[in-house]
PDB file of N, CA and C in Angstrom:
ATOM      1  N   UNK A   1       0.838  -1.195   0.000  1.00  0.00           N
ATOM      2  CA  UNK A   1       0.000   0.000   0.000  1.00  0.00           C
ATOM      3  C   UNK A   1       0.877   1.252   0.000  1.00  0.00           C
ATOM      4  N   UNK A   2       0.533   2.339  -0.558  1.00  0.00           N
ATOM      5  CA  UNK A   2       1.113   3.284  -0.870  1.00  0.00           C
ATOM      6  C   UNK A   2       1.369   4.279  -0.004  1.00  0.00           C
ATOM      7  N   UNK A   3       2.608   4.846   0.768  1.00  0.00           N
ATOM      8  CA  UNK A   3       2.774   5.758   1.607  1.00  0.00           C
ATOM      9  C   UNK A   3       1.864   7.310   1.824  1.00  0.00           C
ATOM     10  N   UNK A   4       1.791   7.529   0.831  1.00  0.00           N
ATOM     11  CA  UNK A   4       1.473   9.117   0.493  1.00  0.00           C
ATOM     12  C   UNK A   4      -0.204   9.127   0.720  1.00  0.00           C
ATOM     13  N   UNK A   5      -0.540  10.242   1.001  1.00  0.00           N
ATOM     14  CA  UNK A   5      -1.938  10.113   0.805  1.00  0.00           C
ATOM     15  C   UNK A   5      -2.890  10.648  -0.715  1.00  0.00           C
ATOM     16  N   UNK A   6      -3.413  10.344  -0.992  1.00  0.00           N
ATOM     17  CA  UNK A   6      -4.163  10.102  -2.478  1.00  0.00           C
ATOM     18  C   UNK A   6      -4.889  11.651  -2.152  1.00  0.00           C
ATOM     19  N   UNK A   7      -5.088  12.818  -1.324  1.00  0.00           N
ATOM     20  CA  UNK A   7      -5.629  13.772  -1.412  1.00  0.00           C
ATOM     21  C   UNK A   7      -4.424  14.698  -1.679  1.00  0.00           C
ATOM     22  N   UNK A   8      -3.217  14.646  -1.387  1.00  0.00           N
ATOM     23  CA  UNK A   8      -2.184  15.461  -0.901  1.00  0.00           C
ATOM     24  C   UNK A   8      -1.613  15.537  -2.984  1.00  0.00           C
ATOM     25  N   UNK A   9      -1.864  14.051  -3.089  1.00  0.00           N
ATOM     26  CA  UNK A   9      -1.570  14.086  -4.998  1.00  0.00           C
ATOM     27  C   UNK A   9      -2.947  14.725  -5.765  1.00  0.00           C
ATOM     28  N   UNK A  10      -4.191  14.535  -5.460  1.00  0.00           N
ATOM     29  CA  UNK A  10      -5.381  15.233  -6.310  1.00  0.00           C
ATOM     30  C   UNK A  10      -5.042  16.431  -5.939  1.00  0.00           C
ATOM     31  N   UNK A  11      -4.317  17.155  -4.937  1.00  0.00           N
ATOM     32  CA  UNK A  11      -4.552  18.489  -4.524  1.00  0.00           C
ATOM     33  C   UNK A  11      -3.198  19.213  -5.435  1.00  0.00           C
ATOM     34  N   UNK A  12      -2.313  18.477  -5.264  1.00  0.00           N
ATOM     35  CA  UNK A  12      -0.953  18.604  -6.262  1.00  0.00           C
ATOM     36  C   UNK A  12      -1.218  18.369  -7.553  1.00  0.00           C
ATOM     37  N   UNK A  13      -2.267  17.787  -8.334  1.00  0.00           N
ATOM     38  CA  UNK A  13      -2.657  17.179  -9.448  1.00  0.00           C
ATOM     39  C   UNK A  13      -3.963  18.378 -10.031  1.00  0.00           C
ATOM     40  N   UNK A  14      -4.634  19.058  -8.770  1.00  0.00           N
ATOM     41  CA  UNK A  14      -5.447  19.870  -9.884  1.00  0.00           C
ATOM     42  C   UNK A  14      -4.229  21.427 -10.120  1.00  0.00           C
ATOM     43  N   UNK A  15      -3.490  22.116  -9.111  1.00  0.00           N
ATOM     44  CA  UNK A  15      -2.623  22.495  -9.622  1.00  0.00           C
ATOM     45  C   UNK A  15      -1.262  22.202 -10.943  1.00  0.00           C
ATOM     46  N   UNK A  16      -0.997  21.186 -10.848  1.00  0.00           N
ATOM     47  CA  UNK A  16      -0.365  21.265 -12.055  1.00  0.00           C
ATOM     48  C   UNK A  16      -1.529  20.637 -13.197  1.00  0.00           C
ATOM     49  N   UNK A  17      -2.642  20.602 -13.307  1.00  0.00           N
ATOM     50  CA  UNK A  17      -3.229  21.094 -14.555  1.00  0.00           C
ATOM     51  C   UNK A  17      -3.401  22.888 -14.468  1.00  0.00           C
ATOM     52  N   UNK A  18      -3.698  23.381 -13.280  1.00  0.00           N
ATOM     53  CA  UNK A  18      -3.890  24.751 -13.710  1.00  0.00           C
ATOM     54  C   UNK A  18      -2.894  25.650 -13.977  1.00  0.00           C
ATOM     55  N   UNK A  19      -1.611  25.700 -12.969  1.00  0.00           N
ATOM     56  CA  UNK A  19      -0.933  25.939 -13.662  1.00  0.00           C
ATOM     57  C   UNK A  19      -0.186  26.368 -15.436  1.00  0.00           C
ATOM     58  N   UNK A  20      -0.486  25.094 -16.062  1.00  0.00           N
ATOM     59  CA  UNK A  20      -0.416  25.006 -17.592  1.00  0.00           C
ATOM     60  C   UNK A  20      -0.962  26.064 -17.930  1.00  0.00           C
ATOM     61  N   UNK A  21      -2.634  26.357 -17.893  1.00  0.00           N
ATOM     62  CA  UNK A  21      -3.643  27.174 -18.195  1.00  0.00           C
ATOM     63  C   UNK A  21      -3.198  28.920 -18.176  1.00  0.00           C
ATOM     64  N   UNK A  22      -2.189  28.871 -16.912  1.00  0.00           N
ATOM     65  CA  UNK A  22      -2.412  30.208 -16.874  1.00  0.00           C
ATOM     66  C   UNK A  22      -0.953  30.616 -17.694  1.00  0.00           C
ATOM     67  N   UNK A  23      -0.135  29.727 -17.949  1.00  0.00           N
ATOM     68  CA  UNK A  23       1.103  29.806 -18.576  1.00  0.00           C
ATOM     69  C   UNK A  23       0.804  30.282 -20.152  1.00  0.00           C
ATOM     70  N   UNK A  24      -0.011  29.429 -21.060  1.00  0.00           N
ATOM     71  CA  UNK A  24      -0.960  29.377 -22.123  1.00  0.00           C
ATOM     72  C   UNK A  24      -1.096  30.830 -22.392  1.00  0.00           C
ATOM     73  N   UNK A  25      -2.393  31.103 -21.645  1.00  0.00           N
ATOM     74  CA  UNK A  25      -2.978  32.265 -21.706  1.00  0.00           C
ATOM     75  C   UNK A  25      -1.526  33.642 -21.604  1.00  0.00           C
ATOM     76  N   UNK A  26      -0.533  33.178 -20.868  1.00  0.00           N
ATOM     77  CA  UNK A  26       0.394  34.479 -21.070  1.00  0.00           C
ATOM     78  C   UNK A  26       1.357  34.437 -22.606  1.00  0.00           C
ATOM     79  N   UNK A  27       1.161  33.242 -22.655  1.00  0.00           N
ATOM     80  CA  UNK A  27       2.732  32.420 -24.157  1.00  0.00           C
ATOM     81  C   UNK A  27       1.364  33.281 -25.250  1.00  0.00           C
ATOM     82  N   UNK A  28      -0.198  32.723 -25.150  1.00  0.00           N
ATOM     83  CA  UNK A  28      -0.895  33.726 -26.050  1.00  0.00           C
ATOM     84  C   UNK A  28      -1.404  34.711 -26.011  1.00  0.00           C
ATOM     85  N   UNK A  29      -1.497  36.060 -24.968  1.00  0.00           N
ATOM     86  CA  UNK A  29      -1.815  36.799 -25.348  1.00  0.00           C
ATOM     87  C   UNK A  29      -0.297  38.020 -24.899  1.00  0.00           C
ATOM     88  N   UNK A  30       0.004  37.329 -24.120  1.00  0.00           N
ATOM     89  CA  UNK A  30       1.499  37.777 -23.860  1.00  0.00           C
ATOM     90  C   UNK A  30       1.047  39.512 -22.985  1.00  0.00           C
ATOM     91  N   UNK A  31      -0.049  39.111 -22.075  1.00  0.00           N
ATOM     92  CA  UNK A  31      -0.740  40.086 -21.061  1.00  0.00           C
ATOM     93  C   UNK A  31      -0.459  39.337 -19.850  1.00  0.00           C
ATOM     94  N   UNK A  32       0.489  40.101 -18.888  1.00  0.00           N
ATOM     95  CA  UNK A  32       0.736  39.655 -17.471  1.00  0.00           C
ATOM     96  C   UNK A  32      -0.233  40.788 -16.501  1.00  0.00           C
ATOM     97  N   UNK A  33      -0.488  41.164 -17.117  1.00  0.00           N
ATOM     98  CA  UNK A  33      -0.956  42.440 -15.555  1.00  0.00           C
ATOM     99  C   UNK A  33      -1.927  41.982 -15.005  1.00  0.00           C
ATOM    100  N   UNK A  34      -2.289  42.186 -14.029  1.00  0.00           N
ATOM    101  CA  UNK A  34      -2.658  41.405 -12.823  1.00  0.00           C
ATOM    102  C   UNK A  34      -2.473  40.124 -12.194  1.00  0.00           C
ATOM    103  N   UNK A  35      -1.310  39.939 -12.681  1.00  0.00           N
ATOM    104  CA  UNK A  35      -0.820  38.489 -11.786  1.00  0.00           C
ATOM    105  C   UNK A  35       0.047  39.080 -11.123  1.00  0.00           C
ATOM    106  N   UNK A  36       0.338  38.377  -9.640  1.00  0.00           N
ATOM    107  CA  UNK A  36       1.336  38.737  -8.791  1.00  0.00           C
ATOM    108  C   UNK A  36       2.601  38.170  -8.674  1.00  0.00           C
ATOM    109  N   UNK A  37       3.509  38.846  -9.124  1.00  0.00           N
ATOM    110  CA  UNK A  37       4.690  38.440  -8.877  1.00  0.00           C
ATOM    111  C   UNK A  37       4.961  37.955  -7.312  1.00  0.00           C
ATOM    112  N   UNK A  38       4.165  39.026  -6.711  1.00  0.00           N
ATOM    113  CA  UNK A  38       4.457  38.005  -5.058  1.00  0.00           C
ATOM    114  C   UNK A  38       3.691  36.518  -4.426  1.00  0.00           C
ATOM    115  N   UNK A  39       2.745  37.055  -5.156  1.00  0.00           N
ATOM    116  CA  UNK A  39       1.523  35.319  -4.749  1.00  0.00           C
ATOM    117  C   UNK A  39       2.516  34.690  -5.554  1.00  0.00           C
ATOM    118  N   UNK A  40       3.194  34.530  -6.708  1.00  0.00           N
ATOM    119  CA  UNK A  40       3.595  32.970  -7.432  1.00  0.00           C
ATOM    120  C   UNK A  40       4.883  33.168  -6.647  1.00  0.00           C
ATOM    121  N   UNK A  41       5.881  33.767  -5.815  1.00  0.00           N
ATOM    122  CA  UNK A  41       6.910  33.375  -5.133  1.00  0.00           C
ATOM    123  C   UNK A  41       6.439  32.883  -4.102  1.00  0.00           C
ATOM    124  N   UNK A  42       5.613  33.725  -3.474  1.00  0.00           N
ATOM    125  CA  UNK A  42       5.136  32.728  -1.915  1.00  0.00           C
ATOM    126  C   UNK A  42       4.305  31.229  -2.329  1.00  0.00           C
ATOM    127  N   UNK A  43       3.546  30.925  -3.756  1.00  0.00           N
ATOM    128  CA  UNK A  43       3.553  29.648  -3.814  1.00  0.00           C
ATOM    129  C   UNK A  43       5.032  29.048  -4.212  1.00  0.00           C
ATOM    130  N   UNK A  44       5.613  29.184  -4.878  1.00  0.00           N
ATOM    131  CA  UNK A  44       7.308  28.626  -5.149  1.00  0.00           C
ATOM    132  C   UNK A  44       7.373  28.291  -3.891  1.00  0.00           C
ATOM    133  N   UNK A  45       7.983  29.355  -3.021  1.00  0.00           N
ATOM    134  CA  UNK A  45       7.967  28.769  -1.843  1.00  0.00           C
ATOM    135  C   UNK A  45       7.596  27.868  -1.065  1.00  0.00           C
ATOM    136  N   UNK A  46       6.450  27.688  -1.045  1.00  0.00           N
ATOM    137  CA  UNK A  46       5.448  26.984  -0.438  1.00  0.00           C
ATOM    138  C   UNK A  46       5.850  25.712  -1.119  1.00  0.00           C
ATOM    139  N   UNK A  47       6.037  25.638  -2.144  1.00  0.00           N
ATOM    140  CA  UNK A  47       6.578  23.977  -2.960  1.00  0.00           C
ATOM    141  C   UNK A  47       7.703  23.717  -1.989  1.00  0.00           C
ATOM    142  N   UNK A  48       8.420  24.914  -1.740  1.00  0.00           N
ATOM    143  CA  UNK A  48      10.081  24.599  -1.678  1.00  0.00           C
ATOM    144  C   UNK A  48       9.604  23.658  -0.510  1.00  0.00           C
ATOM    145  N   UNK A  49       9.208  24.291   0.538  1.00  0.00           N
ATOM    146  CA  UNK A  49       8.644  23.489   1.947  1.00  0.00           C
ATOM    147  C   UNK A  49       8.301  22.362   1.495  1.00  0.00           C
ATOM    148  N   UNK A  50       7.114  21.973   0.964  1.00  0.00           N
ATOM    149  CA  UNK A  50       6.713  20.953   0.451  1.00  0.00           C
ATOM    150  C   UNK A  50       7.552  19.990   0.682  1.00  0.00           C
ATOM    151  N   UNK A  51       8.477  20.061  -0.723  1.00  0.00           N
ATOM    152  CA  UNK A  51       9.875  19.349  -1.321  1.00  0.00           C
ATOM    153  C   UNK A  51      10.885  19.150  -0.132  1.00  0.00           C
ATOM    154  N   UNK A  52      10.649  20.229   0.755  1.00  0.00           N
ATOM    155  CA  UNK A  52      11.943  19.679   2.054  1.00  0.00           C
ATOM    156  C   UNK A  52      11.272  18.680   2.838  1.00  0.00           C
ATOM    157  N   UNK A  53       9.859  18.852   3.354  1.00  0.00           N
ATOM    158  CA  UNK A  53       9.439  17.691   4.332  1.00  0.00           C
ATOM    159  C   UNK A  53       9.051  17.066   3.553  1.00  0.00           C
ATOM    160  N   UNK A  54       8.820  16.083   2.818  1.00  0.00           N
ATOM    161  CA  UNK A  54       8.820  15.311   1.579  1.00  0.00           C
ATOM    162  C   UNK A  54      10.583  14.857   1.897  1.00  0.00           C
ATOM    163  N   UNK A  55      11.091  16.015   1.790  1.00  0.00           N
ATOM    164  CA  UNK A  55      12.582  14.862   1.633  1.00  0.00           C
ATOM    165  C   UNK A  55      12.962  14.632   2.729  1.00  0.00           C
ATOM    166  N   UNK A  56      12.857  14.800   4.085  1.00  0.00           N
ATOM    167  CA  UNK A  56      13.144  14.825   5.262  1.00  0.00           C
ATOM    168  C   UNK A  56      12.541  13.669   6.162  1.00  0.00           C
ATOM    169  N   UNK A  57      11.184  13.878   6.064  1.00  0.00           N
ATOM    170  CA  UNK A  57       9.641  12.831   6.242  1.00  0.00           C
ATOM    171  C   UNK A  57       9.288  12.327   6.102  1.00  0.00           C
ATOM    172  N   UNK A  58       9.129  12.319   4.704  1.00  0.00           N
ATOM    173  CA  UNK A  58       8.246  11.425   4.034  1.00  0.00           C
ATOM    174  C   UNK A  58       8.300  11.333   2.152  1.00  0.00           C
ATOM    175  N   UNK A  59      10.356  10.705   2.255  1.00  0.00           N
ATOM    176  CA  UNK A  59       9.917  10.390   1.196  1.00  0.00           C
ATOM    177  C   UNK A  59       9.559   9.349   0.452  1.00  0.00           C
ATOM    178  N   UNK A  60       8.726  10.597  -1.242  1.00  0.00           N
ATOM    179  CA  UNK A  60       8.064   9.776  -1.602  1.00  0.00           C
ATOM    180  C   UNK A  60       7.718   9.929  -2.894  1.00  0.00           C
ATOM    181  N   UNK A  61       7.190   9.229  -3.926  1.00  0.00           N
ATOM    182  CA  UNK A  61       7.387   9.449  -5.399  1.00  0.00           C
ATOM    183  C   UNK A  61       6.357  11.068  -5.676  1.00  0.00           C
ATOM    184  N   UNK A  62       5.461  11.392  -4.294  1.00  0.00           N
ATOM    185  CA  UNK A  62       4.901  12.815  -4.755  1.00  0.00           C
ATOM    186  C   UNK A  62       6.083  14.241  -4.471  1.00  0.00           C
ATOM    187  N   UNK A  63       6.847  13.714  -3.842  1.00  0.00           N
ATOM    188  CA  UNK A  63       7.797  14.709  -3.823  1.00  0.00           C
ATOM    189  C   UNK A  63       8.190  15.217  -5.779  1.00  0.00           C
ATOM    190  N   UNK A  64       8.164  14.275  -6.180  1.00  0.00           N
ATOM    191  CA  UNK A  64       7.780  14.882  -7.893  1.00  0.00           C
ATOM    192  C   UNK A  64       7.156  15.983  -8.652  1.00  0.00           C
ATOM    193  N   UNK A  65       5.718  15.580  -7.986  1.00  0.00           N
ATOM    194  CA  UNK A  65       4.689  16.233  -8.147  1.00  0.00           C
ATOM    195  C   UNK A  65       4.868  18.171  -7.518  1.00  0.00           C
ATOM    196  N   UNK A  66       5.721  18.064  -6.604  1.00  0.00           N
ATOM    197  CA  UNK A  66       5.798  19.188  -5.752  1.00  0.00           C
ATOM    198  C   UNK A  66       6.775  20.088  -7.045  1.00  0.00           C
ATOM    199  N   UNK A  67       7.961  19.110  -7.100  1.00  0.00           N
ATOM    200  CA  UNK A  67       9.042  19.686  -7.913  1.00  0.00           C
ATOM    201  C   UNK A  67       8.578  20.537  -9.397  1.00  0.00           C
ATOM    202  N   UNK A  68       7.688  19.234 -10.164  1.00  0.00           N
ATOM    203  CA  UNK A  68       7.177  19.803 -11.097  1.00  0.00           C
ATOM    204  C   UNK A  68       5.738  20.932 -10.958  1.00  0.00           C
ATOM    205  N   UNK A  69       5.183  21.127 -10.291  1.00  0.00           N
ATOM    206  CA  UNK A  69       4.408  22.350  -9.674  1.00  0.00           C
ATOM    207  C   UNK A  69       5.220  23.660  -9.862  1.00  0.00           C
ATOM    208  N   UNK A  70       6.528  23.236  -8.751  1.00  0.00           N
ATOM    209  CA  UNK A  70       7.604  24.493  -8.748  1.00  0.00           C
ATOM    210  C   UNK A  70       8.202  25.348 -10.073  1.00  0.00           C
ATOM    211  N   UNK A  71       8.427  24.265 -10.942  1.00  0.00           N
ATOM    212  CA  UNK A  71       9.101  24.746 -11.874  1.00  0.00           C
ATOM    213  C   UNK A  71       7.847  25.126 -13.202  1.00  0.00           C
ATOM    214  N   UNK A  72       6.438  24.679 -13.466  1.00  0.00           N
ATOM    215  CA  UNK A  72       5.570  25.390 -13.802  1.00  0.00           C
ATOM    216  C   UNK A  72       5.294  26.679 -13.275  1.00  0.00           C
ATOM    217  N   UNK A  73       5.173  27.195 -12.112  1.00  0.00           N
ATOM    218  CA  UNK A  73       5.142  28.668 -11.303  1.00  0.00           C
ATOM    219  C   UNK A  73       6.355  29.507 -11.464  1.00  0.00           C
ATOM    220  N   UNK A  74       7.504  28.217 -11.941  1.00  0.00           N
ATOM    221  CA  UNK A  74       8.500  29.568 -12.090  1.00  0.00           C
ATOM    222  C   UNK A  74       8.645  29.967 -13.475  1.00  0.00           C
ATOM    223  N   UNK A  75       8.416  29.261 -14.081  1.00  0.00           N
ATOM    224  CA  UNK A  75       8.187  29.471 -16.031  1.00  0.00           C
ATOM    225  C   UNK A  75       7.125  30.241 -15.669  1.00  0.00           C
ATOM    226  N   UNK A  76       5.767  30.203 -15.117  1.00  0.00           N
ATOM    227  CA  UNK A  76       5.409  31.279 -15.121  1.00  0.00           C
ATOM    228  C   UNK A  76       5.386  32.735 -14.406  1.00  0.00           C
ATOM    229  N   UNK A  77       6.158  32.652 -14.013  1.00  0.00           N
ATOM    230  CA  UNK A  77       6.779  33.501 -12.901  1.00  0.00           C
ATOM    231  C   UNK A  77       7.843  34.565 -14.080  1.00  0.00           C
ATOM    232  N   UNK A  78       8.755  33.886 -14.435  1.00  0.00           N
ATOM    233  CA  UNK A  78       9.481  34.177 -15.757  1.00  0.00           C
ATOM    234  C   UNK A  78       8.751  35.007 -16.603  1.00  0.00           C
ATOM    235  N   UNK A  79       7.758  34.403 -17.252  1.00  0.00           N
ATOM    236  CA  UNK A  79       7.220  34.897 -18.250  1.00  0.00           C
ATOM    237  C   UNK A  79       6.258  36.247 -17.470  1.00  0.00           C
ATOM    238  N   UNK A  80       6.365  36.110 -15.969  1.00  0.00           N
ATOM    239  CA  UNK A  80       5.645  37.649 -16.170  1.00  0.00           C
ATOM    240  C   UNK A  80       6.886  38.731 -15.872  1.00  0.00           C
ATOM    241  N   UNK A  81       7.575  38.443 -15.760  1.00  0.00           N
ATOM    242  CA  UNK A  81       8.679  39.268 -15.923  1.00  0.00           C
ATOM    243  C   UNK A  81       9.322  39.650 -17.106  1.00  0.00           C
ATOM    244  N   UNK A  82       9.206  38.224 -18.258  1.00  0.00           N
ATOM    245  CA  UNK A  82      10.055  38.756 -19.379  1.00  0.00           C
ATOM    246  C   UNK A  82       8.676  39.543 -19.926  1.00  0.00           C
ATOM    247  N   UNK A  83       7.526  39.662 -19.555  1.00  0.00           N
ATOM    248  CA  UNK A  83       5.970  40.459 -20.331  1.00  0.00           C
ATOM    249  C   UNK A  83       5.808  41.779 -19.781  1.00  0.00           C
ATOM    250  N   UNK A  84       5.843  42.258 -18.727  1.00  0.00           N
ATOM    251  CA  UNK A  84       5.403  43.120 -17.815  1.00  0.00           C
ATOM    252  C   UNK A  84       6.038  44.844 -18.298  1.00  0.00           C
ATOM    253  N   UNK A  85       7.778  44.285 -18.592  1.00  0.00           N
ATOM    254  CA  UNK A  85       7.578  46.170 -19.667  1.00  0.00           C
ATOM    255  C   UNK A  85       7.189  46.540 -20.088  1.00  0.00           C
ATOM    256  N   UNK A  86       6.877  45.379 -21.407  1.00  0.00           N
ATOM    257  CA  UNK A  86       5.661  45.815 -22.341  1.00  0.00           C
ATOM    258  C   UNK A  86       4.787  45.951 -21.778  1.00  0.00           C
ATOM    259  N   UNK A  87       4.276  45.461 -21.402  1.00  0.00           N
ATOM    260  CA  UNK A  87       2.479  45.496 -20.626  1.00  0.00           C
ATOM    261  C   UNK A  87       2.386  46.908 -20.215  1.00  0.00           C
ATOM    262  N   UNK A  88       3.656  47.290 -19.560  1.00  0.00           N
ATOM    263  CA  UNK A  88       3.274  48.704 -18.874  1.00  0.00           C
ATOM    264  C   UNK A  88       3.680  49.818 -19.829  1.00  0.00           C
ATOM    265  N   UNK A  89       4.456  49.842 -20.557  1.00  0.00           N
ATOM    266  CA  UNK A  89       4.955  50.389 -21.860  1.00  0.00           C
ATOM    267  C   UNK A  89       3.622  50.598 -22.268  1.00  0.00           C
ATOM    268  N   UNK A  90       2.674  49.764 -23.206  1.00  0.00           N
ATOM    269  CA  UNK A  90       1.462  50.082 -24.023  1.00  0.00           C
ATOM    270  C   UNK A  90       0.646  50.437 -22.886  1.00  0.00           C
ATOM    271  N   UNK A  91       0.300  50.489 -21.521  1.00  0.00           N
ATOM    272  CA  UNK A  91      -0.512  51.212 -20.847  1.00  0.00           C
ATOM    273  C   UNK A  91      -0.279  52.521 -21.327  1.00  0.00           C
ATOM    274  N   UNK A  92       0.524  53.177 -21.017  1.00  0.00           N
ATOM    275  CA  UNK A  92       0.767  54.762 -20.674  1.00  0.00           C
ATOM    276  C   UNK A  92       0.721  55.477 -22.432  1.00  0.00           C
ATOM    277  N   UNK A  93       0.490  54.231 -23.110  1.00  0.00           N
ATOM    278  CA  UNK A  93      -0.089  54.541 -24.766  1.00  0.00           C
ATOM    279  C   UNK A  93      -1.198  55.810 -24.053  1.00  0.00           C
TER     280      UNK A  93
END
């Protein structure tokens, strides 16, 4: 039987589908404004934790799941940074 609990992966599992979604929507319309650069570090963060008690605690093949979460938030994290001159550039149009 499997260590991990099966809510802790659906809960890690509907984030990295959403994630994708909001990545999408920036790769196509290439509009960041109103996303927070600070909410997606304090979730990063929040993985990072994750990923340490996971490796400390309890590891376990969802410690994966955490990793790849992280690095979706930071691609999109990225992309509102490499978007956001522009964004504010054509405001003041």
């Amino acid at each position: 039987m499997a260590n991990f609990s099966i809510w802790e992966v659906l809960f890690l599992l509907c984030f990295a589908v959403s994630w994708p979604v909001s990545i999408a929507k920036s790769l196509r319309t290439k509009v960041v404004i109103g996303k927070s650069p600070l909410f997606m570090s304090l979730i990063i963060l929040g993985y990072i934790f994750g990923i340490i008690h996971k490796s400390l605690y309890s590891n376990d093949v969802v410690i994966w799941l955490y990793v790849f979460n992280a690095v979706l938030v930071s691609f999109d994290l990225a992309l509102y940074f490499m978007y956001i001159g522009k964004n504010r550039r054509e405001l003041k149009r």
